[in-house]
PDB file of N, CA and C in Angstrom:
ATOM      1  N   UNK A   1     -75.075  50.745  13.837  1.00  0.00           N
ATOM      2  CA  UNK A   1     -75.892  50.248  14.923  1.00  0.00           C
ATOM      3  C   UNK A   1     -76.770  49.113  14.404  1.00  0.00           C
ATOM      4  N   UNK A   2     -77.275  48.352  15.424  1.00  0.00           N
ATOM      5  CA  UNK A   2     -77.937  47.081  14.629  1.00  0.00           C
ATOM      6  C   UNK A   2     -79.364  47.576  15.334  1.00  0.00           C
ATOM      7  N   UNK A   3     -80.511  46.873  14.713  1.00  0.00           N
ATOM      8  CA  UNK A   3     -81.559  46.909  15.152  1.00  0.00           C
ATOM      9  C   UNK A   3     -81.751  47.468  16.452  1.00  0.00           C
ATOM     10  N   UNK A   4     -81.203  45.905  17.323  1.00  0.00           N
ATOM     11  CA  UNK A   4     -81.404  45.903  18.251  1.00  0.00           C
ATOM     12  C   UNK A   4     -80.596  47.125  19.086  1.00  0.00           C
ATOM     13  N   UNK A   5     -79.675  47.227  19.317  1.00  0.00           N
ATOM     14  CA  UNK A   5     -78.855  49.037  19.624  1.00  0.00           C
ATOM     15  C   UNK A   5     -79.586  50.076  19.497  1.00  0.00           C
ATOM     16  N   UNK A   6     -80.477  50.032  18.484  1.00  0.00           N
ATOM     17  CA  UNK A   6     -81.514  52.171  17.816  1.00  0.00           C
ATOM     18  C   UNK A   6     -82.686  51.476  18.923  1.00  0.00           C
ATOM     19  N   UNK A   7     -82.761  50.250  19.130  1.00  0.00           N
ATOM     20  CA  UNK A   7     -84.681  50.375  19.803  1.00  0.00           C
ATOM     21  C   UNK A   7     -83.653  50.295  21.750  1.00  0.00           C
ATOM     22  N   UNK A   8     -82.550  50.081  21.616  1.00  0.00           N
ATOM     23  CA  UNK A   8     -82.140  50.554  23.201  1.00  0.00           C
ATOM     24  C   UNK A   8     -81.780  51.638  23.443  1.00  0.00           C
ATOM     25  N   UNK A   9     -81.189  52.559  22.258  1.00  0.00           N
ATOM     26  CA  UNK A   9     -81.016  53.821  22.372  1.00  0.00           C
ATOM     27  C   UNK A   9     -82.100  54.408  22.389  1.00  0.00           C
ATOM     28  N   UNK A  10     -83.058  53.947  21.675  1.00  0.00           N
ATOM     29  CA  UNK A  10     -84.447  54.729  21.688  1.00  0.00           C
ATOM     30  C   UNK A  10     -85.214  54.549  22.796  1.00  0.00           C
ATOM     31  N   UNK A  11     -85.163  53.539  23.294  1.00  0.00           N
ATOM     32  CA  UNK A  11     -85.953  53.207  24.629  1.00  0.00           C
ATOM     33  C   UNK A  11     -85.170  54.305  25.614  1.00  0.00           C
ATOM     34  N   UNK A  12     -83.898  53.874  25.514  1.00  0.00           N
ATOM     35  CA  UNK A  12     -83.463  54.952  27.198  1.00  0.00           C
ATOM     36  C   UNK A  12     -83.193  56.730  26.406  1.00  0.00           C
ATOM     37  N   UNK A  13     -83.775  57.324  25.642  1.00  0.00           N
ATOM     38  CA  UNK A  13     -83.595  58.498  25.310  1.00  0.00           C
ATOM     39  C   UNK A  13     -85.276  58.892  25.475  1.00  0.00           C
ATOM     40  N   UNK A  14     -86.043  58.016  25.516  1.00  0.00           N
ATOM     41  CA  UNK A  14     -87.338  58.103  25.973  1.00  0.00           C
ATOM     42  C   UNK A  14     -87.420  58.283  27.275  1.00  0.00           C
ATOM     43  N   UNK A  15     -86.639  57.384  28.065  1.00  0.00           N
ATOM     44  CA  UNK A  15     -86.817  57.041  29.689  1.00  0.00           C
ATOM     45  C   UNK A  15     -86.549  58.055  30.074  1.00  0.00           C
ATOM     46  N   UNK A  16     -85.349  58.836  29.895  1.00  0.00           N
ATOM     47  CA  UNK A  16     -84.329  60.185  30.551  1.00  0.00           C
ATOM     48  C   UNK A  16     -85.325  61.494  29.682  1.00  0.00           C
ATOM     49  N   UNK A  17     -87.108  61.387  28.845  1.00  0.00           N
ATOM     50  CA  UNK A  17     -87.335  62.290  28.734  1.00  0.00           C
ATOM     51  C   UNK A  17     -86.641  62.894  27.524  1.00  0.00           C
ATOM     52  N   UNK A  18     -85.805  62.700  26.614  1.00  0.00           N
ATOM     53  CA  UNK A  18     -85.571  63.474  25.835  1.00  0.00           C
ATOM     54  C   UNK A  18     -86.152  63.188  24.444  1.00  0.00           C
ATOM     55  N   UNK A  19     -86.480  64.205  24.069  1.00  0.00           N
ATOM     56  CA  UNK A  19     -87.306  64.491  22.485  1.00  0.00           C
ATOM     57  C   UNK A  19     -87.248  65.190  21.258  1.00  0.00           C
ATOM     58  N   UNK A  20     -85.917  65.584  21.890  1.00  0.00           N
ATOM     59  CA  UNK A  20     -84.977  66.126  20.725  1.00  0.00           C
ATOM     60  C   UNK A  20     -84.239  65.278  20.067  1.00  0.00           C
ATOM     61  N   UNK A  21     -84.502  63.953  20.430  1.00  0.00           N
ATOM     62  CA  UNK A  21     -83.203  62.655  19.987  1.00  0.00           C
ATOM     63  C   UNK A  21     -83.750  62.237  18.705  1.00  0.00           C
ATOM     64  N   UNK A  22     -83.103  62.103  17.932  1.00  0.00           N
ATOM     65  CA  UNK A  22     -83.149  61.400  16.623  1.00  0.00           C
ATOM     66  C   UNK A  22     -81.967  59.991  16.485  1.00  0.00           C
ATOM     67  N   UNK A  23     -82.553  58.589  16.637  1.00  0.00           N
ATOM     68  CA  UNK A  23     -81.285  57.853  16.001  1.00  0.00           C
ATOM     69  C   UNK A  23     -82.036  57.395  14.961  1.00  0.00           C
ATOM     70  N   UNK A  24     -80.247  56.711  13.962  1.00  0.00           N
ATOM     71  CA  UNK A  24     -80.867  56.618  12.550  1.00  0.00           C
ATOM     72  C   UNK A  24     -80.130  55.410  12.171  1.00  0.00           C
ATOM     73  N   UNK A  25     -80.282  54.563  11.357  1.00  0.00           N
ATOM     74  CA  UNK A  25     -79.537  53.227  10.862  1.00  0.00           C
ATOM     75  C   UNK A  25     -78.811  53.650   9.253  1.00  0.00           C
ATOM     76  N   UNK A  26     -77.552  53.643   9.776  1.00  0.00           N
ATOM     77  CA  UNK A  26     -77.009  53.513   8.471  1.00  0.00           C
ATOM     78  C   UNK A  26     -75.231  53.813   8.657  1.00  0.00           C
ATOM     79  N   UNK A  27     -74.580  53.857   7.295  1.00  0.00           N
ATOM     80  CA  UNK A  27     -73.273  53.698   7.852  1.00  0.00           C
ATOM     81  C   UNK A  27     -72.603  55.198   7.787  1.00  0.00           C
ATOM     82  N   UNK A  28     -70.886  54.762   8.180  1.00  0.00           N
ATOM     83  CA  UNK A  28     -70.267  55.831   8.810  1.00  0.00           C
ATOM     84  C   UNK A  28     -69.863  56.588   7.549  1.00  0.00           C
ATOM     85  N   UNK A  29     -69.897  55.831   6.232  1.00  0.00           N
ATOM     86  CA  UNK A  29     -69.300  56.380   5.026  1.00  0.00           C
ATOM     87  C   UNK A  29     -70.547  57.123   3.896  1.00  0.00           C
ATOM     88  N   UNK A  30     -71.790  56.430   4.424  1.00  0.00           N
ATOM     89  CA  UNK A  30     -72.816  56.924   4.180  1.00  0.00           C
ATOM     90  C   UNK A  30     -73.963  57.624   4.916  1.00  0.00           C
ATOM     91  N   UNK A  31     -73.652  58.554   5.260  1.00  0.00           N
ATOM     92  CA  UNK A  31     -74.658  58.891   6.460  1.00  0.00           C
ATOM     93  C   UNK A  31     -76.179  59.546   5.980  1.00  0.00           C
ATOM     94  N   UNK A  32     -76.840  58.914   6.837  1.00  0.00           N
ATOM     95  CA  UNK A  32     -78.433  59.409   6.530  1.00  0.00           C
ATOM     96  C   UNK A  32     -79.225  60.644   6.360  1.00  0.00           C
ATOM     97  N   UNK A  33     -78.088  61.638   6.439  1.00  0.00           N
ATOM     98  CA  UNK A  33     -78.993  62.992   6.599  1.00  0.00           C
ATOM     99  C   UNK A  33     -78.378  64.024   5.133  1.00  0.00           C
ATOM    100  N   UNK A  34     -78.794  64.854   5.201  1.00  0.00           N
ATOM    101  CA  UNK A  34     -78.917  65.852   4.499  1.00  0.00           C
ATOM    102  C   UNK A  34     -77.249  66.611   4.495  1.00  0.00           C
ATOM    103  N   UNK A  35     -76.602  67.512   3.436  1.00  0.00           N
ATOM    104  CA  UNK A  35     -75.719  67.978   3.302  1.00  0.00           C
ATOM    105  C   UNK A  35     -76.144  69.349   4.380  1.00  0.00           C
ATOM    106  N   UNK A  36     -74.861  69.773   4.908  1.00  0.00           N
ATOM    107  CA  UNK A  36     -74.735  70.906   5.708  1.00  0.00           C
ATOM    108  C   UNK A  36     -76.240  70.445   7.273  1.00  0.00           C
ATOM    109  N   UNK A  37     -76.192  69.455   7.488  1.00  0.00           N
ATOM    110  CA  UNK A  37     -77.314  69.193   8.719  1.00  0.00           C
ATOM    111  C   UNK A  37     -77.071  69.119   9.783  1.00  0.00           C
ATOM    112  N   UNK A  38     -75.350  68.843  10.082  1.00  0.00           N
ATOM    113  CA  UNK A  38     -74.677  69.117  11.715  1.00  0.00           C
ATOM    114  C   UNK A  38     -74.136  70.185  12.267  1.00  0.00           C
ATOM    115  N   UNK A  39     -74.047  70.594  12.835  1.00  0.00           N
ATOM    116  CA  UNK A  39     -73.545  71.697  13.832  1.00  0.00           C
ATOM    117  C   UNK A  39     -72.274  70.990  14.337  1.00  0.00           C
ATOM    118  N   UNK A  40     -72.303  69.702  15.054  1.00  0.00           N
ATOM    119  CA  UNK A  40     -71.063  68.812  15.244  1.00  0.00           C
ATOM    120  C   UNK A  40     -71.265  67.547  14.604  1.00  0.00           C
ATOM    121  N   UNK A  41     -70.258  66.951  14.338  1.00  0.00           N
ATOM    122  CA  UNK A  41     -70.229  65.366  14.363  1.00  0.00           C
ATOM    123  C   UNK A  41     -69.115  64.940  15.325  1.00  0.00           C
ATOM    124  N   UNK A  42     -69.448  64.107  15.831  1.00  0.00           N
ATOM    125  CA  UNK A  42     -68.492  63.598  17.068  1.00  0.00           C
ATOM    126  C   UNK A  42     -68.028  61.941  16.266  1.00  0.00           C
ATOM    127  N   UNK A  43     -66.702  61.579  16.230  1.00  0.00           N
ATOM    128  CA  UNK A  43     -66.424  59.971  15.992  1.00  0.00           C
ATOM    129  C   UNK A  43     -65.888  59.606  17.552  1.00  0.00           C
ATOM    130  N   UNK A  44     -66.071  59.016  18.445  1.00  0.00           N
ATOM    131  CA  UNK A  44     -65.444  58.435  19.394  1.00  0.00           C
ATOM    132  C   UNK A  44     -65.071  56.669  18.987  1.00  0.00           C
ATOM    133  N   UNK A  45     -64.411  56.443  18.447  1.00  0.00           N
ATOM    134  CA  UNK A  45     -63.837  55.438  17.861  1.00  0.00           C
ATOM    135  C   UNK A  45     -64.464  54.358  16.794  1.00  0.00           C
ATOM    136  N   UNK A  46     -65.551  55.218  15.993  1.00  0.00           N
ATOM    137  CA  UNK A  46     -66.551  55.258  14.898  1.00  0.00           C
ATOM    138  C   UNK A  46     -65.677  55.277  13.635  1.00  0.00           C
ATOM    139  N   UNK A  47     -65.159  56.157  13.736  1.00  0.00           N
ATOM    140  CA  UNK A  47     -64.431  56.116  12.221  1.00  0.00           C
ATOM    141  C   UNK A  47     -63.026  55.240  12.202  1.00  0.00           C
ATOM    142  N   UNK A  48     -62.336  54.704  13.432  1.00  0.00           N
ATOM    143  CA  UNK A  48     -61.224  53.820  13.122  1.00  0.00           C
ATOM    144  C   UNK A  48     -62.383  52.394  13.006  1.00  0.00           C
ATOM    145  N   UNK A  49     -63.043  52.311  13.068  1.00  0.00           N
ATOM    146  CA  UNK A  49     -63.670  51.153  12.490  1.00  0.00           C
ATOM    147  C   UNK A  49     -64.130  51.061  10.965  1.00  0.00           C
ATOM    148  N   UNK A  50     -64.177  51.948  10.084  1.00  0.00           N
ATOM    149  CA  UNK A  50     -64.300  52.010   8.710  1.00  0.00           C
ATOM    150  C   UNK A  50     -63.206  51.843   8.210  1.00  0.00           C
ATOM    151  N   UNK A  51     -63.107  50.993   7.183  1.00  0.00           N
ATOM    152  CA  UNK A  51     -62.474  50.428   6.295  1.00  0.00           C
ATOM    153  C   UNK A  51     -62.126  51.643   5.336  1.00  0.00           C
ATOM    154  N   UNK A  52     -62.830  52.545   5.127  1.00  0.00           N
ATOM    155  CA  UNK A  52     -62.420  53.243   4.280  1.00  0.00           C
ATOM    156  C   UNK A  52     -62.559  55.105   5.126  1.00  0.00           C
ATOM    157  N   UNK A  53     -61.298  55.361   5.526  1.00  0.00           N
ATOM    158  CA  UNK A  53     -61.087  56.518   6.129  1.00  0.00           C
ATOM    159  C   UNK A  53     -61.182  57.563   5.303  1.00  0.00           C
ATOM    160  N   UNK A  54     -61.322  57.560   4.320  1.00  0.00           N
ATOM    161  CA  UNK A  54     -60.903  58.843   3.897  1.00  0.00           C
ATOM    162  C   UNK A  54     -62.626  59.442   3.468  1.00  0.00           C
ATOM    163  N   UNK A  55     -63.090  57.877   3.053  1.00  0.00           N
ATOM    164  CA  UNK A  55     -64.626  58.451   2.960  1.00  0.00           C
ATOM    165  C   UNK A  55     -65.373  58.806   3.773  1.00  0.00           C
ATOM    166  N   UNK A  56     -65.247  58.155   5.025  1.00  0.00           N
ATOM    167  CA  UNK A  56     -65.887  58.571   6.414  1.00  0.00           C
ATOM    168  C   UNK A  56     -65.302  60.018   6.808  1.00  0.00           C
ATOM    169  N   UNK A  57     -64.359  60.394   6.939  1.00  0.00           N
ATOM    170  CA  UNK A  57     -63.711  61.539   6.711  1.00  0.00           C
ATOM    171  C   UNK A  57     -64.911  62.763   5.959  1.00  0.00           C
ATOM    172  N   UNK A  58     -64.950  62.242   4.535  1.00  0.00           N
ATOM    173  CA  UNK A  58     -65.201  62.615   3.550  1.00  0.00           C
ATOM    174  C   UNK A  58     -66.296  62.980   3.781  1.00  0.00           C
ATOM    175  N   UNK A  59     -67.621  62.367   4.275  1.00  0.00           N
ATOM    176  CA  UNK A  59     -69.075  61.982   4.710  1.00  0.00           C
ATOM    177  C   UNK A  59     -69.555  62.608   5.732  1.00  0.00           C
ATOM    178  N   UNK A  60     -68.484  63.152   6.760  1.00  0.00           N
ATOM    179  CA  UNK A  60     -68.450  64.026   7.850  1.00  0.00           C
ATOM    180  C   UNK A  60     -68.708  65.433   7.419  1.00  0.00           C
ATOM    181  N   UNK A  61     -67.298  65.577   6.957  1.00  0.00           N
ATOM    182  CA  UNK A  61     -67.528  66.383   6.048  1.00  0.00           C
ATOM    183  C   UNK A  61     -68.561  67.344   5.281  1.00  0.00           C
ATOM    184  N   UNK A  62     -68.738  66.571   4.948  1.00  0.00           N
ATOM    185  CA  UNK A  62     -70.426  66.432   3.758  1.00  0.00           C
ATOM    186  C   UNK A  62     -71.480  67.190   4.709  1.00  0.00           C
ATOM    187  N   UNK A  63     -71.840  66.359   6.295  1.00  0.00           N
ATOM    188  CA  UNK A  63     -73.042  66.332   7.081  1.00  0.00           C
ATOM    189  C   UNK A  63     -72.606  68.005   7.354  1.00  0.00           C
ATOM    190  N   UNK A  64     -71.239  68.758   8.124  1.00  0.00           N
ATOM    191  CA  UNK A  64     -70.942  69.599   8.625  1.00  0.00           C
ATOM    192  C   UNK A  64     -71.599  70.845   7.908  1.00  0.00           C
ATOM    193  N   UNK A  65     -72.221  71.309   8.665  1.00  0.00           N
ATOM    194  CA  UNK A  65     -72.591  73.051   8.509  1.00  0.00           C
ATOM    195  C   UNK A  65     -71.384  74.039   8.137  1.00  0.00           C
ATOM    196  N   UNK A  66     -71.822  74.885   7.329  1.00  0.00           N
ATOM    197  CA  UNK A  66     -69.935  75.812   7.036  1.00  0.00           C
ATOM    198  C   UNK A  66     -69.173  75.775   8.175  1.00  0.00           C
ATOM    199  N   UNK A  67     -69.815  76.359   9.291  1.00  0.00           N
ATOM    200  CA  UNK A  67     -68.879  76.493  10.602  1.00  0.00           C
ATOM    201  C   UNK A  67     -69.172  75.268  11.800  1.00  0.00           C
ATOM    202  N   UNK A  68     -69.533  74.321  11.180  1.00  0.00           N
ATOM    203  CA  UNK A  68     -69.557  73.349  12.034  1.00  0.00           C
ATOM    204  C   UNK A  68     -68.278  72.582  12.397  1.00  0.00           C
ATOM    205  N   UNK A  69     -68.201  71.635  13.621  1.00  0.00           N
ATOM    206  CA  UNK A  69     -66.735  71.337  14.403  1.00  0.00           C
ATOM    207  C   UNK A  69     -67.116  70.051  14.288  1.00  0.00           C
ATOM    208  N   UNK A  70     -65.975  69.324  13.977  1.00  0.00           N
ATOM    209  CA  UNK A  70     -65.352  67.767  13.887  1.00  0.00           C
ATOM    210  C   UNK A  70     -65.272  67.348  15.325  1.00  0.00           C
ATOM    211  N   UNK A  71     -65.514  66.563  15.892  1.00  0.00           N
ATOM    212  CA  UNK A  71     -64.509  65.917  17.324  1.00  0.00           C
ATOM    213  C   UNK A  71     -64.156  64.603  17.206  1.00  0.00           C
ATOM    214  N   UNK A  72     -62.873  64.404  16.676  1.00  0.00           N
ATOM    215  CA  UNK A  72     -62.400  62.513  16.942  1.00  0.00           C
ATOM    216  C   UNK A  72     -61.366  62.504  17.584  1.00  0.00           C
ATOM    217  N   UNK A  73     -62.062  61.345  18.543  1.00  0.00           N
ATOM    218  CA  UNK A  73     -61.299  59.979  19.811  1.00  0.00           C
ATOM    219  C   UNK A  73     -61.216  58.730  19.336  1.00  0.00           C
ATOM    220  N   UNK A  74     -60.611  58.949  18.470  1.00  0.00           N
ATOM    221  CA  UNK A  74     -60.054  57.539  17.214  1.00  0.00           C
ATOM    222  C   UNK A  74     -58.554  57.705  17.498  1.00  0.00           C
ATOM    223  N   UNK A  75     -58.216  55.992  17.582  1.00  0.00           N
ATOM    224  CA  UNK A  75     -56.802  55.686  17.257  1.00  0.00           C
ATOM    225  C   UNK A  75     -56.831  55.380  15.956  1.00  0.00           C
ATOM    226  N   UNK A  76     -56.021  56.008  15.402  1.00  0.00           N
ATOM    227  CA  UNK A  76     -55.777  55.784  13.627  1.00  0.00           C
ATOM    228  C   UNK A  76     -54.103  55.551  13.766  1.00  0.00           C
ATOM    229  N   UNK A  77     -54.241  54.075  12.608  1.00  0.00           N
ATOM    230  CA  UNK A  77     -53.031  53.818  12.677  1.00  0.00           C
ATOM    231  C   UNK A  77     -52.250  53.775  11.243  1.00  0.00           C
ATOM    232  N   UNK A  78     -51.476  53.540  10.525  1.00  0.00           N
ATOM    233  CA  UNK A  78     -50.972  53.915   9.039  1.00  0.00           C
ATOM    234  C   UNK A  78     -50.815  52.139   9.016  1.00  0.00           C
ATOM    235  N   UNK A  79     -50.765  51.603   9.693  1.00  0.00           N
ATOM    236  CA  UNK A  79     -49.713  50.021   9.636  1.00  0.00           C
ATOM    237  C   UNK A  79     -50.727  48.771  10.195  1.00  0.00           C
ATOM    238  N   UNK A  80     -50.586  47.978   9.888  1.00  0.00           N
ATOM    239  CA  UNK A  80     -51.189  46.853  10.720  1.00  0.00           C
ATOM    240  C   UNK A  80     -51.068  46.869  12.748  1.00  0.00           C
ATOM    241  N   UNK A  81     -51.791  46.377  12.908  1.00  0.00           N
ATOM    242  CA  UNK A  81     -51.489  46.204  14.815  1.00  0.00           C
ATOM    243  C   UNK A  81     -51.093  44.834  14.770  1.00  0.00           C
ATOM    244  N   UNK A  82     -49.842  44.134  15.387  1.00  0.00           N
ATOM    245  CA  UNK A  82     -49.799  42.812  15.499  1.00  0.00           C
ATOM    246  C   UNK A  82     -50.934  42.490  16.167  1.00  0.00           C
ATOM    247  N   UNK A  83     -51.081  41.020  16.060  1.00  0.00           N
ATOM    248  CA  UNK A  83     -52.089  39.722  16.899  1.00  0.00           C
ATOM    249  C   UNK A  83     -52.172  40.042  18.454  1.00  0.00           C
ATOM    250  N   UNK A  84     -50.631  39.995  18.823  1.00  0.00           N
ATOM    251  CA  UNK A  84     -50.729  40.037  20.473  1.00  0.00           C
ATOM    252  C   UNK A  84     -50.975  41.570  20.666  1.00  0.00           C
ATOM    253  N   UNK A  85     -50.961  42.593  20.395  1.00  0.00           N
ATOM    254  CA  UNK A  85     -50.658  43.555  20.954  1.00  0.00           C
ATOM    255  C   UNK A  85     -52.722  43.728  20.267  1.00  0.00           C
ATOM    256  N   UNK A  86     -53.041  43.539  19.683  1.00  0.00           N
ATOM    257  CA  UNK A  86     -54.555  43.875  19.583  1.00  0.00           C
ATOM    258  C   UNK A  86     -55.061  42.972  20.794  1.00  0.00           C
ATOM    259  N   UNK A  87     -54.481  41.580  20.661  1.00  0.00           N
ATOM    260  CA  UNK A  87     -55.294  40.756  22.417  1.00  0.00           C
ATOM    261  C   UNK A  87     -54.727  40.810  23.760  1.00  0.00           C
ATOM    262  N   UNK A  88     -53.509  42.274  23.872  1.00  0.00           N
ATOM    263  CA  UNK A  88     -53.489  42.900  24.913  1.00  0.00           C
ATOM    264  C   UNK A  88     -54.498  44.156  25.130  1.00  0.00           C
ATOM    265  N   UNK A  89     -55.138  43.824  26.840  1.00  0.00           N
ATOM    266  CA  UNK A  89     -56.342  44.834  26.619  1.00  0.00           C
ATOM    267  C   UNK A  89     -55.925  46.138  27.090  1.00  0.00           C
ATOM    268  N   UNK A  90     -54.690  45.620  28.357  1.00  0.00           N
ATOM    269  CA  UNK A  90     -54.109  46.632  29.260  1.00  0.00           C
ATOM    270  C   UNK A  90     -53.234  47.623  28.090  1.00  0.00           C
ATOM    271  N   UNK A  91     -52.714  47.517  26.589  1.00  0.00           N
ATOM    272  CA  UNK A  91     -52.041  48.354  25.804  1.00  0.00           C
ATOM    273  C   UNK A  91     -53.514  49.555  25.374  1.00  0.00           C
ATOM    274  N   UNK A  92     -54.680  48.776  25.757  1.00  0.00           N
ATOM    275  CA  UNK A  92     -55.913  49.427  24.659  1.00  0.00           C
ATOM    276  C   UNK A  92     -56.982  50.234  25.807  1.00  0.00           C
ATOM    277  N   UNK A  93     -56.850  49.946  26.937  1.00  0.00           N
ATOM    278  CA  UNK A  93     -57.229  50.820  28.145  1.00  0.00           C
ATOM    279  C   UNK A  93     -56.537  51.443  29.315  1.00  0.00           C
ATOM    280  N   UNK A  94     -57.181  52.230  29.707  1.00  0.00           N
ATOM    281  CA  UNK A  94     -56.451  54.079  30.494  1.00  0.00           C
ATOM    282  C   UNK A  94     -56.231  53.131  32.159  1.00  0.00           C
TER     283      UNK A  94
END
């Protein structure tokens, strides 16, 4: 997230009242919190953006409570995506 993203997330998690929200700046392979500190981690297309999957993977991992649950809505691919088929939008939306 950039600056500007945590003070809009923070602004509208204020607006809707909630005060249980914590956001935090930092990355997907390094995450900011403490070992065993999630209950879930959710990637909704967070971790196909890291360059390095196996650490983000890895880092999840790490955050998860013994019985804590993974949820990813990532396209992961093994191969390159050609040119045209990444600047087709209709292949990349429902």
């Amino acid at each position: 997230m950039t600056p500007a993203m945590l003070e809009k997330a923070r602004r509208a998690a204020k607006e809707a009242g909630f005060d249980n929200v914590t956001f935090r700046q930092g990355f997907g392979e390094e995450l900011p919190v403490d070992d065993g500190w999630a209950d879930v981690v959710i990637s909704n297309g967070v971790l196909n953006l890291m360059p390095d999957k196996t650490a983000g993977l890895q880092e999840m991992a790490r955050v998860l409570k013994p019985d804590g649950r993974l949820q990813l809505g990532d396209i992961l691919v093994q191969k390159e995506v050609p040119l045209d088929v990444k600047q087709d939008i209709e292949l990349w939306s429902g």
